[in-house]
Protein backbone atom coordinates (compact mmCIF):
# COMPACT_ATOMS: atom_id res chain seq x y z
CA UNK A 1 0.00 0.00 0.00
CA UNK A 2 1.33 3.35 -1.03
CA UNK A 3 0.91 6.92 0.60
CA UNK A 4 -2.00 9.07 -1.69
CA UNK A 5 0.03 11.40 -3.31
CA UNK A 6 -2.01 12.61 -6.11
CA UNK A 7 -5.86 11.84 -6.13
CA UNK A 8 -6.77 11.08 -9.98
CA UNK A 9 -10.15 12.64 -10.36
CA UNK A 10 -12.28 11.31 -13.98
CA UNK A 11 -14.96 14.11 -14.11
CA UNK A 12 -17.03 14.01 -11.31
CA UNK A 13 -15.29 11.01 -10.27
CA UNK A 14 -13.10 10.58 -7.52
CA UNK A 15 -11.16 7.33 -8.54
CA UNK A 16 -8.85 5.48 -5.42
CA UNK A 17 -7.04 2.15 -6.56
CA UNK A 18 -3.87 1.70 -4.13
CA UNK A 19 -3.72 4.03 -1.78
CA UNK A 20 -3.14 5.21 1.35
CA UNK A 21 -5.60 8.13 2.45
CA UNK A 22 -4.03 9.51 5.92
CA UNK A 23 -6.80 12.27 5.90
CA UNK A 24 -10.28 12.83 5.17
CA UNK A 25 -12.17 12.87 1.82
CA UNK A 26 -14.75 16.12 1.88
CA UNK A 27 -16.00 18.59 -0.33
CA UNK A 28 -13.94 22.11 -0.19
CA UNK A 29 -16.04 24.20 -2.40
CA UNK A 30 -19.06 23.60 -3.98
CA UNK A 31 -18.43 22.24 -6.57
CA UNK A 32 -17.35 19.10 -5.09
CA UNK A 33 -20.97 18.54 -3.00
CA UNK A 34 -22.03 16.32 -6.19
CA UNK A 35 -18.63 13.98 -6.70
CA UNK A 36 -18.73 10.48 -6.46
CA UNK A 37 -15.78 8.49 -4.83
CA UNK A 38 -15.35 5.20 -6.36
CA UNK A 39 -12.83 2.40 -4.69
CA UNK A 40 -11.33 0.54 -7.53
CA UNK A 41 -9.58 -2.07 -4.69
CA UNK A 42 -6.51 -2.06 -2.16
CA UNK A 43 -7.16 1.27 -0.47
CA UNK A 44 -7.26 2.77 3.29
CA UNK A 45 -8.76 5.94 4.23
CA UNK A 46 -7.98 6.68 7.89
CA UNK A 47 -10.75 9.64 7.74
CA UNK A 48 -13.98 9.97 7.05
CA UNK A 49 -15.49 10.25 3.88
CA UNK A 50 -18.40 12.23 2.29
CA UNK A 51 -19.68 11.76 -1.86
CA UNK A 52 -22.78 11.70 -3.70
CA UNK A 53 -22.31 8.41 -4.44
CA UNK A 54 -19.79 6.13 -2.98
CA UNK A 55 -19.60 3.16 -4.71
CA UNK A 56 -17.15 0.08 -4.14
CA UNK A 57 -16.11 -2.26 -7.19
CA UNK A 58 -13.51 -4.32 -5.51
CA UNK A 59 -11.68 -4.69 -2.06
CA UNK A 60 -9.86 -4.76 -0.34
CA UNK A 61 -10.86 -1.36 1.19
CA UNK A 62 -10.89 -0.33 4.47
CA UNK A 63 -12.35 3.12 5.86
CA UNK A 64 -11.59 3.98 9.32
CA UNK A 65 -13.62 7.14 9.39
CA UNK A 66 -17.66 7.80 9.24
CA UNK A 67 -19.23 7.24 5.54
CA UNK A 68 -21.91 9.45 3.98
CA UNK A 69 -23.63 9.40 0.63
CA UNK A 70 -25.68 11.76 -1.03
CA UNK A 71 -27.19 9.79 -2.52
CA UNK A 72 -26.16 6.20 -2.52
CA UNK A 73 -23.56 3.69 -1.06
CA UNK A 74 -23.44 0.48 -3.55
CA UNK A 75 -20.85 -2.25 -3.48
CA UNK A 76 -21.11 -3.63 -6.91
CA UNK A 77 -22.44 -7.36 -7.40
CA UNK A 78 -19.06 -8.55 -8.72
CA UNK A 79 -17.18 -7.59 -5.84
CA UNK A 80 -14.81 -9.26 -4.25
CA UNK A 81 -11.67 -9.08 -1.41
CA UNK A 82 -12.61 -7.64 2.18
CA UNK A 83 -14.65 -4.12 2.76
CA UNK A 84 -14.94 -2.66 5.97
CA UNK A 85 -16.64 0.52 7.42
CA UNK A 86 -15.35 0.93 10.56
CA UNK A 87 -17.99 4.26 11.73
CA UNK A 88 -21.42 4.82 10.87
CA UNK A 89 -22.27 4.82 7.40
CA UNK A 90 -25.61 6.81 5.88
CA UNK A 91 -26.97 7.52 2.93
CA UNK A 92 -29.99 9.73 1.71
CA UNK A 93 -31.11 7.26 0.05
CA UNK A 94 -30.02 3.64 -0.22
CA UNK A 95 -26.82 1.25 0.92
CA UNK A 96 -27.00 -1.76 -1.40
CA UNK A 97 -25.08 -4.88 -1.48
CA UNK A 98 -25.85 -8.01 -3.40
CA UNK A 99 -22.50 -9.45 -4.00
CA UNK A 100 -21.63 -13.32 -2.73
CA UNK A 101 -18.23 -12.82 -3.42
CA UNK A 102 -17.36 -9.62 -0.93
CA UNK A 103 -16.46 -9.93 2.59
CA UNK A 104 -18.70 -6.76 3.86
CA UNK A 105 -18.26 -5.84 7.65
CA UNK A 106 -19.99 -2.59 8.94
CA UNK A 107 -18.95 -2.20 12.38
CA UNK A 108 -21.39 0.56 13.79
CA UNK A 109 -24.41 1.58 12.64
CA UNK A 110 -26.33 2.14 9.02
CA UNK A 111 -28.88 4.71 8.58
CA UNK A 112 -30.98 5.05 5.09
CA UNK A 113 -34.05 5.33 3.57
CA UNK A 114 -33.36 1.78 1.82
CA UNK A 115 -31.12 -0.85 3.23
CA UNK A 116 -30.17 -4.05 1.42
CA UNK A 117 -27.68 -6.41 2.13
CA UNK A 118 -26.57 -9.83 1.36
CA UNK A 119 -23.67 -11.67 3.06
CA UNK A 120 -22.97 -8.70 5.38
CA UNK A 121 -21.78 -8.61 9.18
CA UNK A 122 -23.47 -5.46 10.77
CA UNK A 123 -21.96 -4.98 14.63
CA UNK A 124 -23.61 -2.08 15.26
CA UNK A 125 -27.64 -1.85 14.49
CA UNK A 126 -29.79 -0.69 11.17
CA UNK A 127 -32.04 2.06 10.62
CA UNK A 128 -34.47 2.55 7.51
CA UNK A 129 -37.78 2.82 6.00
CA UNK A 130 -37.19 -0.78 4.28
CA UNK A 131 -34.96 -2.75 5.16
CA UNK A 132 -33.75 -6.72 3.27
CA UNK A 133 -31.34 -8.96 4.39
CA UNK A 134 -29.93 -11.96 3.10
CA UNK A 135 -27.61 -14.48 4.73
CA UNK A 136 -26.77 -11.66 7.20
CA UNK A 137 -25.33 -11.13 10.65
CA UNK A 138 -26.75 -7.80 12.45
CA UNK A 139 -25.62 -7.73 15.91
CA UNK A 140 -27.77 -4.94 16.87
CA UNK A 141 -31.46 -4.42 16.28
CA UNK A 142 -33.28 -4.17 12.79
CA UNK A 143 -35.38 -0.80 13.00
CA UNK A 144 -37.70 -0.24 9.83
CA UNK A 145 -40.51 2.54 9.66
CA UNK A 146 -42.38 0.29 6.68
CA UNK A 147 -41.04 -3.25 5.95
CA UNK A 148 -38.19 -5.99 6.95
CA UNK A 149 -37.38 -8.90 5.06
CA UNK A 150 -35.30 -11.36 6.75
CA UNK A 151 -34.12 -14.20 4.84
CA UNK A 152 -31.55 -16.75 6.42
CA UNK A 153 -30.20 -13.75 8.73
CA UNK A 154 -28.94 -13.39 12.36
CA UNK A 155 -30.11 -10.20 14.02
CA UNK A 156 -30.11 -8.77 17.61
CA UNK A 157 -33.58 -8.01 17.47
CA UNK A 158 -36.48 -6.55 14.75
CA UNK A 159 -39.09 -3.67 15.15
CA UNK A 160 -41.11 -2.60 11.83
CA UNK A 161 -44.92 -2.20 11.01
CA UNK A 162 -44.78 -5.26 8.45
CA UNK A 163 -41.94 -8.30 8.88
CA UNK A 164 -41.53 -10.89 6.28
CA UNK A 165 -39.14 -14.09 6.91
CA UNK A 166 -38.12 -16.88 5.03
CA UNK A 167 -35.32 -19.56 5.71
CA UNK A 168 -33.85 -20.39 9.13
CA UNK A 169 -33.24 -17.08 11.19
CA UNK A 170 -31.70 -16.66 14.19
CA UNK A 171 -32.89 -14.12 17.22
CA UNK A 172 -29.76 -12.94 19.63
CA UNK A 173 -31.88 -11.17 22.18
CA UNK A 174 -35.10 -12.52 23.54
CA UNK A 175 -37.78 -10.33 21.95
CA UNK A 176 -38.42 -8.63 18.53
CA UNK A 177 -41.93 -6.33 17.00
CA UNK A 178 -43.87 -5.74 14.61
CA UNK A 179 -47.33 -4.28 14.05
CA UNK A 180 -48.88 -6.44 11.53
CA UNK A 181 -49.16 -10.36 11.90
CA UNK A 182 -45.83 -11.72 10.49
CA UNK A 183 -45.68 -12.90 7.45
CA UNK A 184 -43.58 -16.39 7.34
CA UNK A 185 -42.74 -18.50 4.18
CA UNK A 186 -43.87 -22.33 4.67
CA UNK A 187 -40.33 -23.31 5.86
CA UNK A 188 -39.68 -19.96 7.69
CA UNK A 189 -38.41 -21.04 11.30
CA UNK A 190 -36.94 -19.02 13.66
CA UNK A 191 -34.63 -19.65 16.45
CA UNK A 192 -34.26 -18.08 19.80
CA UNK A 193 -30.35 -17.91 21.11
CA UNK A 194 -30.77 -15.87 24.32
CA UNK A 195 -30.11 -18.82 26.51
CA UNK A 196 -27.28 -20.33 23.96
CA UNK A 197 -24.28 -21.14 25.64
CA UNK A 198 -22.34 -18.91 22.73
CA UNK A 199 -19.49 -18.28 24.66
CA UNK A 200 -18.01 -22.11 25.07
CA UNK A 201 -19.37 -22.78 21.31
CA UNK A 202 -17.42 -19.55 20.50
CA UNK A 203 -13.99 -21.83 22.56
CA UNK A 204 -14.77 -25.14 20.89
CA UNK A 205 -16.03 -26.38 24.29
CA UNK A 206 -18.56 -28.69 24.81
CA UNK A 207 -22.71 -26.87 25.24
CA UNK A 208 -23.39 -26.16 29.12
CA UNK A 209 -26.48 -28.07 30.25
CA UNK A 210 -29.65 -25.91 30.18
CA UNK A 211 -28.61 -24.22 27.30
CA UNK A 212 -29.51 -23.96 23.94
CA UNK A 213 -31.63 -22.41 21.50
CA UNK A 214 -35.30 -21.90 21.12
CA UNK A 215 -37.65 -21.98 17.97
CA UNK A 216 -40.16 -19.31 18.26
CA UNK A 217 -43.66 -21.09 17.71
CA UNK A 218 -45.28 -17.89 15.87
CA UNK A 219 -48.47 -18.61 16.91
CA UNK A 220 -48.26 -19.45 20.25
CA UNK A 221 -45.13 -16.95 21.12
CA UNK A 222 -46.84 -13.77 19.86
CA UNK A 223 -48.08 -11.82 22.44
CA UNK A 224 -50.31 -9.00 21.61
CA UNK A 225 -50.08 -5.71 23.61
CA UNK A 226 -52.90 -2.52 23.03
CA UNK A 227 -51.03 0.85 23.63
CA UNK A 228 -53.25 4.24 24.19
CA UNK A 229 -52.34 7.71 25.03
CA UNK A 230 -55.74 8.55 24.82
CA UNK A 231 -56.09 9.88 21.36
CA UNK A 232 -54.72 6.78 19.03
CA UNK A 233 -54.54 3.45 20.11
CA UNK A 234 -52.01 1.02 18.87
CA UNK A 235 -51.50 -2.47 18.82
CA UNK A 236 -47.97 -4.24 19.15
CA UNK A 237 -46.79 -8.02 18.46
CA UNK A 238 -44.19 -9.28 20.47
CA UNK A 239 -42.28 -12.86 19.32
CA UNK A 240 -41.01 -13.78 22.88
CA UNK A 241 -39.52 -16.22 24.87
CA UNK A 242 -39.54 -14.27 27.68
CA UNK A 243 -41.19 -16.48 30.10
CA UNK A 244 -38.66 -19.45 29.44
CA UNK A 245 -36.18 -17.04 29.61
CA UNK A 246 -37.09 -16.31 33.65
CA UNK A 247 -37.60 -19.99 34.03
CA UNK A 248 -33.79 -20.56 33.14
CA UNK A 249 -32.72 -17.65 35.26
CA UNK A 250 -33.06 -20.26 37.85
CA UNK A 251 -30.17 -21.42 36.55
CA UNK A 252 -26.18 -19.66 36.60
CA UNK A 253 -26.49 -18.41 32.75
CA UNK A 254 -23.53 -16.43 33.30
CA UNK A 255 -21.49 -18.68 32.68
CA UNK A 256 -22.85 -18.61 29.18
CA UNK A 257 -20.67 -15.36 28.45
CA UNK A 258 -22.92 -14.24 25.94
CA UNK A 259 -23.63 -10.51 26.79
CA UNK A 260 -19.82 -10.24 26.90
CA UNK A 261 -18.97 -11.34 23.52
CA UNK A 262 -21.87 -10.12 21.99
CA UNK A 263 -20.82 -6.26 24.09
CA UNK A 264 -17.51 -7.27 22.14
CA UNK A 265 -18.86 -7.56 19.19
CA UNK A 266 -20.74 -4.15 18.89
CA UNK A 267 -18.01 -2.01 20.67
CA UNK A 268 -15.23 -3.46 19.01
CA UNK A 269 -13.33 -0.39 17.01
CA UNK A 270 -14.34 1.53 20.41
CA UNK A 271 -12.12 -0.93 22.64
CA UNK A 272 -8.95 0.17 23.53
CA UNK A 273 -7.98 -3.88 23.55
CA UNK A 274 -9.17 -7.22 22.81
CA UNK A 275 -10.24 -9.22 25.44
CA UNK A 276 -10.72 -13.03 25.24
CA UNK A 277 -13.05 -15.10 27.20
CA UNK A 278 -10.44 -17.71 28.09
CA UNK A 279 -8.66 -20.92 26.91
CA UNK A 280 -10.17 -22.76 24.03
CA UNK A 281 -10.33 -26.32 23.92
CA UNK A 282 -6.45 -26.12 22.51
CA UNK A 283 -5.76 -23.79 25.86
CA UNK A 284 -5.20 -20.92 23.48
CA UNK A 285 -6.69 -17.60 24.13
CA UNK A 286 -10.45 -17.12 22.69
CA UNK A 287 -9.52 -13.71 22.10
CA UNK A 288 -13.18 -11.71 20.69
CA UNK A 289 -11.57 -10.16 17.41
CA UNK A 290 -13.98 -8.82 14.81
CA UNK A 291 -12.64 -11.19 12.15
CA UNK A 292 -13.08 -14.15 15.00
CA UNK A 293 -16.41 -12.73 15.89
CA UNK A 294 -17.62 -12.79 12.44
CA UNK A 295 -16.45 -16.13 11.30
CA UNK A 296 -18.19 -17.44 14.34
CA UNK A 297 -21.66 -16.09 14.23
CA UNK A 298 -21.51 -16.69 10.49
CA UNK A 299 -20.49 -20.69 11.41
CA UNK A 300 -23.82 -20.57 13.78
CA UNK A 301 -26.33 -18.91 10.85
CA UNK A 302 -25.08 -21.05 8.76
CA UNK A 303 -24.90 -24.13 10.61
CA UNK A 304 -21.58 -25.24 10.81
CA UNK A 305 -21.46 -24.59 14.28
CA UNK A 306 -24.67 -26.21 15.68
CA UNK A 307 -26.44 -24.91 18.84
CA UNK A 308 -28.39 -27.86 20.40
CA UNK A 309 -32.07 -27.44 21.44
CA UNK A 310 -32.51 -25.96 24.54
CA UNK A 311 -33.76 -29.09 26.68
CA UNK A 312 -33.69 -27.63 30.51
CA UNK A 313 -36.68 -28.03 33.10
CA UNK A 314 -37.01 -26.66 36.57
CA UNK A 315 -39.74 -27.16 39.36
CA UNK A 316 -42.24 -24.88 40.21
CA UNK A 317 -41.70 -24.66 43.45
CA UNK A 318 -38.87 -22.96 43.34
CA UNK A 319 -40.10 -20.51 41.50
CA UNK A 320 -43.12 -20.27 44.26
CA UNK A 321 -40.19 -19.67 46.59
């Protein structure tokens, strides 16, 4: 990688192919408000960035500052090599990747009118009036003002008016919303990992008792809630597993260390270090890297790493107690 010496610019274009960006890329005069900055592969830009289109054709690119588009941030179907956004990214109107071939990580948050995404690793959470996602990983929450399609995606939680799902999905935290009954494909299932025992899965250990994950009947799990402040009344759907949550809190689900990888996970670039959650089954350090991070939750949507139904019971009179 060489220092950026001299940016080539091709009309409106601002054209980066091997280079080392030590500062920010932002309009100086007015003139520039309506350029589009176009990564041509094997670039770093230690600032952040600002364009009226930012598009990516090929990695590997890496920007370490905060991302905004104009109008549009696209990473182009034939992509390939590593891309990461290591700050917010937004758009006015739409971020866009379809690519298979791209390793896409955003690690903190998107915010758009239109999000789609396929094969991406979002740490942080997503923001938008519709949002798709395909074969995804979204740490945080899924936060739509119309529509989410989820299709063979991992996500903290959802909350949008109208939900779609098809495939195998996977829930990280116990609840997700929507307004409107749900809309599920025939072989839609998905799967509750609140009380997963991530953190020896993410060592290579064997699955604590009392752990493991929970399909989300979406019939009987949906709990309907009517909100009023007097002048509109609403009505919510919850998809829950709340209550078997609180049965397991009988049991020591610390020891799960999920909240601290997946705490990892969304403030990594904010963590002065990397912490590990101990030994793995080799007695080397499970240290919670993004790229270690990723690989794993990907291994679990995808299910090369598989969590085992959850299968604990308790008596009720120790709850009674």
């Amino acid at each position: 990688m060489k220092e950026l010496k001299e940016i080539r610019v091709n009309g409106t274009d601002l054209l980066l192919e091997d280079n080392l960006v030590r500062s920010s890329i932002l309009p100086e005069r007015t003139s520039e408000l309506n350029r589009n900055i176009i990564f041509k592969g094997d670039t770093v830009v230690e600032g952040p960035i600002y364009g009226h289109r930012i598009e990516v054709r090929r990695g590997d690119v890496d920007v370490q500052g905060a991302a905004f588009a104009q109008n549009e941030l696209y990473v182009a179907n034939d992509a390939t090599g590593t891309v990461t956004f290591r700050k917010s990214v937004g758009a006015v109107n739409s971020v866009v990747s379809r690519g298979a071939g791209v390793t896409l990580s955003f690690l903190a948050d998107i915010n758009a009118k239109s999000v789609e995404l396929t094969n991406a690793y979002v740490a942080g959470s997503i923001y938008a009036d519709e949002i798709t996602l395909i074969n995804c990983v979204v740490v945080g929450g899924v936060f739509a003002t119309q529509e989410i399609d989820l299709r063979a995606s991992m996500v903290g939680t959802f909350n949008a008016p109208s939900v779609r799902v098809s495939d195998i999905n996977y829930l990280l935290l116990p609840s997700a919303f929507s307004i409107e009954p749900l809309i599920a494909a025939d072989s839609a299932r998905i799967y509750n990992l609140s009380l997963a025992d991530l953190g020896d899965l993410f060592r290579g250990l064997p699955q604590a008792p009392g752990s493991g994950k929970i399909e989300i009947d979406l019939n009987t799990d949906e709990l309907r809630s009517t909100l009023s402040d007097g002048e509109m009344t609403k009505t919510l759907r919850s998809y829950t597993v709340v209550g078997k949550v609180l049965a397991a809190d009988l049991l020591d689900t610390d020891k799960f260390q999920n909240h601290f990888l997946l705490t990892a996970a969304a403030l990594g670039p904010q963590l002065l270090r990397t912490y590990d959650l101990g030994p793995d089954s080799t007695g080397k350090p499970s240290t919670l890297s993004m790229e270690r991070i990723r690989e794993f939750l990907f291994s679990v949507l995808q299910g090369k790493t598989e969590v085992q139904p959850l299968s604990g019971s308790f008596n009720i009179a120790d709850i009674t107690k």
